[in-house]
Protein backbone atom coordinates (compact mmCIF):
# COMPACT_ATOMS: atom_id res chain seq x y z
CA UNK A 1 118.55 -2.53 -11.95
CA UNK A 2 117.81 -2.90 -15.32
CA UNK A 3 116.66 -5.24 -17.27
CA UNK A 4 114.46 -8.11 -15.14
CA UNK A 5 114.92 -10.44 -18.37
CA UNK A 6 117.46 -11.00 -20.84
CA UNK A 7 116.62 -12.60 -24.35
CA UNK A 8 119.08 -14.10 -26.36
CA UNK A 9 118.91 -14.66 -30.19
CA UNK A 10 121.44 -17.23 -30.62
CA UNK A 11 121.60 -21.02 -30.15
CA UNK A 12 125.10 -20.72 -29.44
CA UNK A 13 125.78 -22.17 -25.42
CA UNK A 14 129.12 -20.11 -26.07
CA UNK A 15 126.97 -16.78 -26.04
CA UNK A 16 124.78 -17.86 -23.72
CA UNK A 17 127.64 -18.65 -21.15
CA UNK A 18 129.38 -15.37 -21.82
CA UNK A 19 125.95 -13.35 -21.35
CA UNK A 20 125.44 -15.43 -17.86
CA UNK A 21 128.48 -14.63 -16.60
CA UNK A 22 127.10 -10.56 -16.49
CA UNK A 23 122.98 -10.69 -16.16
CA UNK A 24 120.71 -12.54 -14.17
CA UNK A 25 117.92 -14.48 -15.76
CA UNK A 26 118.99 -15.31 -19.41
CA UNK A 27 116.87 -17.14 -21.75
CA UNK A 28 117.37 -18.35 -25.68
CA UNK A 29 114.68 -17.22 -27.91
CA UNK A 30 115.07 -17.89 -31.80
CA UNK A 31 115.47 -15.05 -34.16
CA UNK A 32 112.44 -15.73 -36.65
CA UNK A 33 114.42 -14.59 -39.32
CA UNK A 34 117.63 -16.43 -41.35
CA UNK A 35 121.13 -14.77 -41.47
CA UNK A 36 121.85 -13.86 -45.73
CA UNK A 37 124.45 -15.42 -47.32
CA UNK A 38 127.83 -13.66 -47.73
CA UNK A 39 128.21 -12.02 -51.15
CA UNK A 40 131.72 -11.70 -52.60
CA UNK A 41 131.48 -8.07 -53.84
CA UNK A 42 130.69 -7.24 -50.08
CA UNK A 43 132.69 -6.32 -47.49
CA UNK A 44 132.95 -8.24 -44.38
CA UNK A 45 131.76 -5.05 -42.54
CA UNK A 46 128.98 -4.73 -44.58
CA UNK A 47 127.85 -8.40 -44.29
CA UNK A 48 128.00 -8.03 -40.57
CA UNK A 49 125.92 -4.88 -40.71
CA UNK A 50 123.14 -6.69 -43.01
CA UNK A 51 123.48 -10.20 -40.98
CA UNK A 52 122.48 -8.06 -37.46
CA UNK A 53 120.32 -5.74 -38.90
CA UNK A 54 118.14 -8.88 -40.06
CA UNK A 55 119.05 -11.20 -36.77
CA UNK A 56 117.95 -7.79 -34.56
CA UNK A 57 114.73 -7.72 -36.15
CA UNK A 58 114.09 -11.24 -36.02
CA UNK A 59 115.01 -10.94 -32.51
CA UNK A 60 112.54 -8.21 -31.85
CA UNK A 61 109.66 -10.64 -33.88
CA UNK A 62 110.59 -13.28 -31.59
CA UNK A 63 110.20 -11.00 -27.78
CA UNK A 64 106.85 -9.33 -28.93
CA UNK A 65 105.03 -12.93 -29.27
CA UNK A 66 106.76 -14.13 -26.36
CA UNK A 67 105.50 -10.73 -24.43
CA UNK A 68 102.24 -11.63 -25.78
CA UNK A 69 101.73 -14.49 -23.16
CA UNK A 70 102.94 -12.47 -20.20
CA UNK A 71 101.08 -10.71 -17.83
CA UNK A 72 103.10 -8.24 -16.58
CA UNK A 73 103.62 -5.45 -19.20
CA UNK A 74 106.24 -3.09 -17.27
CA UNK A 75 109.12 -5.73 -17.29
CA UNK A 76 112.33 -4.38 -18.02
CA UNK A 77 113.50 -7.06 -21.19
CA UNK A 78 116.96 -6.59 -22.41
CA UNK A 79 117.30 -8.16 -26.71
CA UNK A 80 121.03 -9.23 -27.52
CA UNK A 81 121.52 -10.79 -30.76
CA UNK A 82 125.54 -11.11 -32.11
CA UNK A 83 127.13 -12.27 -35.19
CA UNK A 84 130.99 -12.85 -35.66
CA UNK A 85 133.23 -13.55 -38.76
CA UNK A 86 137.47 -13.99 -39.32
CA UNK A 87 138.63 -12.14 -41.58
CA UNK A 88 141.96 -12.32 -43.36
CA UNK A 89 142.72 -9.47 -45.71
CA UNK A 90 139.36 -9.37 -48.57
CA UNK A 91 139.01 -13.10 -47.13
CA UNK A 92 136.31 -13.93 -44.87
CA UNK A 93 136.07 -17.06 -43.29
CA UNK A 94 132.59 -18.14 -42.18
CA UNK A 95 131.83 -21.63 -41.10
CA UNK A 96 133.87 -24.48 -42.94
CA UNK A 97 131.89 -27.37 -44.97
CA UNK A 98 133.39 -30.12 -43.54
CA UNK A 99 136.89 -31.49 -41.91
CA UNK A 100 138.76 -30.74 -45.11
CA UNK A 101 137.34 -26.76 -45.11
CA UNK A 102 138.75 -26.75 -41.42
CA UNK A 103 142.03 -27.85 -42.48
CA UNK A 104 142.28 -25.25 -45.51
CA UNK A 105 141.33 -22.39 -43.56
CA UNK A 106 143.68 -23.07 -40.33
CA UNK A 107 146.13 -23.82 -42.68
CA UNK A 108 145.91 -20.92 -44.59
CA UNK A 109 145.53 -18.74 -40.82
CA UNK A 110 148.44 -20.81 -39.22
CA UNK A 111 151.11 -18.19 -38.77
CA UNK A 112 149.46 -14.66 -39.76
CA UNK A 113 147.40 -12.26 -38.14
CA UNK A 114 143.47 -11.99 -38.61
CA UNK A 115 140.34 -10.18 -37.37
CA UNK A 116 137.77 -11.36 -35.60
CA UNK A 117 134.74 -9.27 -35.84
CA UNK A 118 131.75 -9.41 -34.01
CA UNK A 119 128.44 -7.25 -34.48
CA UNK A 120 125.94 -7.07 -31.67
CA UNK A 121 122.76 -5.66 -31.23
CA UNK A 122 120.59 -4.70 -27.67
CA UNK A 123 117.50 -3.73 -27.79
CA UNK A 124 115.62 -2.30 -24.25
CA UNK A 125 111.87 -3.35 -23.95
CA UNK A 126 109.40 -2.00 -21.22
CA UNK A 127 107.09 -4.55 -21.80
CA UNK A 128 105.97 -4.36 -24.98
CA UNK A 129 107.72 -0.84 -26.08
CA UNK A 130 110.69 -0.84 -27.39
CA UNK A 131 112.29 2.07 -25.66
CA UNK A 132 115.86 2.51 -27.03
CA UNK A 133 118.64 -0.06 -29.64
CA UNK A 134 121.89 0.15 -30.04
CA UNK A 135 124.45 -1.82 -32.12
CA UNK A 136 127.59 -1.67 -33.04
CA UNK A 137 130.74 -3.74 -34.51
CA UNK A 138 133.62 -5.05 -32.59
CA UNK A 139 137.03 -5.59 -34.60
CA UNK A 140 140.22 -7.81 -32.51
CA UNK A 141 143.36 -8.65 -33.86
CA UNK A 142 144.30 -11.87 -33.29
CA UNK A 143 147.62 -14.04 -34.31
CA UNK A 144 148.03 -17.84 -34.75
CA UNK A 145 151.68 -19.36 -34.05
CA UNK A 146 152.82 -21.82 -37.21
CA UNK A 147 151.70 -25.34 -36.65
CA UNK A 148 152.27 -28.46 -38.42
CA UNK A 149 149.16 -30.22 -40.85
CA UNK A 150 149.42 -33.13 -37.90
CA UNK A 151 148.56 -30.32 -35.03
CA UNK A 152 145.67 -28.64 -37.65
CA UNK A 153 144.36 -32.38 -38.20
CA UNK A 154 144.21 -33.44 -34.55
CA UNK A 155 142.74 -29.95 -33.29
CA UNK A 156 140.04 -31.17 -36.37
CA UNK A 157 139.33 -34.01 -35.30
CA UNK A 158 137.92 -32.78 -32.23
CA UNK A 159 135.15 -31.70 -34.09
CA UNK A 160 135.10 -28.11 -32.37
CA UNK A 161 135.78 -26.27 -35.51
CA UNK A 162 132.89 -27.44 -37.88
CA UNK A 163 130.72 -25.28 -36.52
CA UNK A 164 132.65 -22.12 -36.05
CA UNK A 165 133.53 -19.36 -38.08
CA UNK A 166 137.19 -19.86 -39.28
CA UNK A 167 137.38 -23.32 -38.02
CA UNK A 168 137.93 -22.35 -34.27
CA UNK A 169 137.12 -21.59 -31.18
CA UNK A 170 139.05 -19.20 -29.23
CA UNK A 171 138.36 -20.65 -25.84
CA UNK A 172 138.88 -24.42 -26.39
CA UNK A 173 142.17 -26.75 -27.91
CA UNK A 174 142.36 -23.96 -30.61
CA UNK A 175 144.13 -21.82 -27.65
CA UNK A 176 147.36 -23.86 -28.35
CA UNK A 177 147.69 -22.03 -31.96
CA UNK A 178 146.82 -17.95 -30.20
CA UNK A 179 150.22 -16.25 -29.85
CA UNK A 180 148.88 -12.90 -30.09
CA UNK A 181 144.97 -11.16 -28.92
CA UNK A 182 144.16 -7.37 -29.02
CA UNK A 183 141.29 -6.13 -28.43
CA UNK A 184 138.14 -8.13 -26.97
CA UNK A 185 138.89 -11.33 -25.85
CA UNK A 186 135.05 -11.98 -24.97
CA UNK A 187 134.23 -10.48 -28.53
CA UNK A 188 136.66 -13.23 -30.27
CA UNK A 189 134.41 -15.89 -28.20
CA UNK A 190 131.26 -14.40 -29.53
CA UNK A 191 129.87 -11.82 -27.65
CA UNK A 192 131.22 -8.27 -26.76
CA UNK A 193 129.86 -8.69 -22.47
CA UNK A 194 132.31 -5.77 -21.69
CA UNK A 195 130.54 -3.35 -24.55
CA UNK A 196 126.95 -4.82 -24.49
CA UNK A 197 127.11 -4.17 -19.80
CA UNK A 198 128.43 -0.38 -20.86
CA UNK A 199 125.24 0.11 -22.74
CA UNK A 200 122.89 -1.11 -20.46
CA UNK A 201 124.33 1.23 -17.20
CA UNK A 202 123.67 3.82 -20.00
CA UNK A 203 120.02 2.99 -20.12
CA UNK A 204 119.76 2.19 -16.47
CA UNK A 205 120.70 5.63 -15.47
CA UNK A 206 118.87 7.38 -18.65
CA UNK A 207 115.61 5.68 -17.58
CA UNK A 208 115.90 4.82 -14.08
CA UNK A 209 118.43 7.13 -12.46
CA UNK A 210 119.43 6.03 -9.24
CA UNK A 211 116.72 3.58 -8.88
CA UNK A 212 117.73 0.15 -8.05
């Protein structure tokens, strides 16, 4: 079954949970290359096309000099590098600078419907050949109940949120404020498993047919 070794670009033990929970033998490697800054006369789509297209090859950077020290070169490795931003209307949230950002942008989410949207990348290695990518962007709907500034402060002082884009995570305390998900609930965590599985039975029966 394919791949022997998955390799993922993120730092994030969310993603690297999620991607556990559907392949054996999961390992972080750093993406060698920094995510740009979101530009205002962009749109959130086209940020998260530029972020992974610049995370995917930094990912790829990353396997070939780890691929470098190993000795067998007809491993199956498996590349998975993700990005995910809430969006609210021309709005995107990203990460908020500090306890106060938090509390603005829950406030401001508290009670309406947003997006999250996540794009992924996969990349397929045989050793060191790249044999097929694929990436694509994952959009879910997802609606906060009304809270009060005392809830909002309390889920902030947790600390969960100031490091997550729009102040939350989907997963954790924040689950008291989600009335409404549809779409991928995985995706609003981080990482489309459901999507990013699909591909790779694509490419195990593309280059391996019924092997096992």
């Amino acid at each position: 079954m394919l791949p022997d070794k998955v390799f993922l670009a993120s730092k994030s033990p969310r993603r690297l949970e999620l991607l556990s929970s559907a392949f054996k033998n999961v390992e972080q490697i750093n993406s060698l290359l920094e995510e740009p800054k979101w530009q205002k006369n962009q749109s959130p789509a086209q940020y998260l096309k530029e972020c992974i297209a610049i995370k995917a090859l930094g990912a790829r950077q990353a396997y070939e000099l780890y691929q470098e020290k190993i000795e067998n070169k007809n491993t199956w490795a498996l590349i998975v590098a993700a990005d995910t931003v809430v969006v609210r209307g021309p709005i995107l949230y990203g990460k908020p600078e500090g306890p106060k950002g938090a509390i603005q942008m829950l406030t401001e989410l508290m009670g309406k419907e947003h997006q999250v949207q996540t794009a992924y990348y996969v990349g397929l290695y045989q050793g060191e050949v790249l044999q097929d990518e694929f990436q694509d962007l994952i959009s879910t709907k997802v609606r906060f109940r009304k809270a009060s500034l005392k809830e909002i402060e309390a889920y902030v002082k947790t600390g969960e949120p100031l490091d997550k884009s729009g102040s939350y995570g989907v997963q954790g305390p924040a689950l008291q404020f989600v009335e409404k998900v549809e779409g991928s609930y995985a995706s609003v965590m981080g990482l489309p498993v459901f999507e990013i599985h699909k591909q790779v039975s694509i490419w195990q029966k593309k280059f391996l047919g019924n092997k096992i």
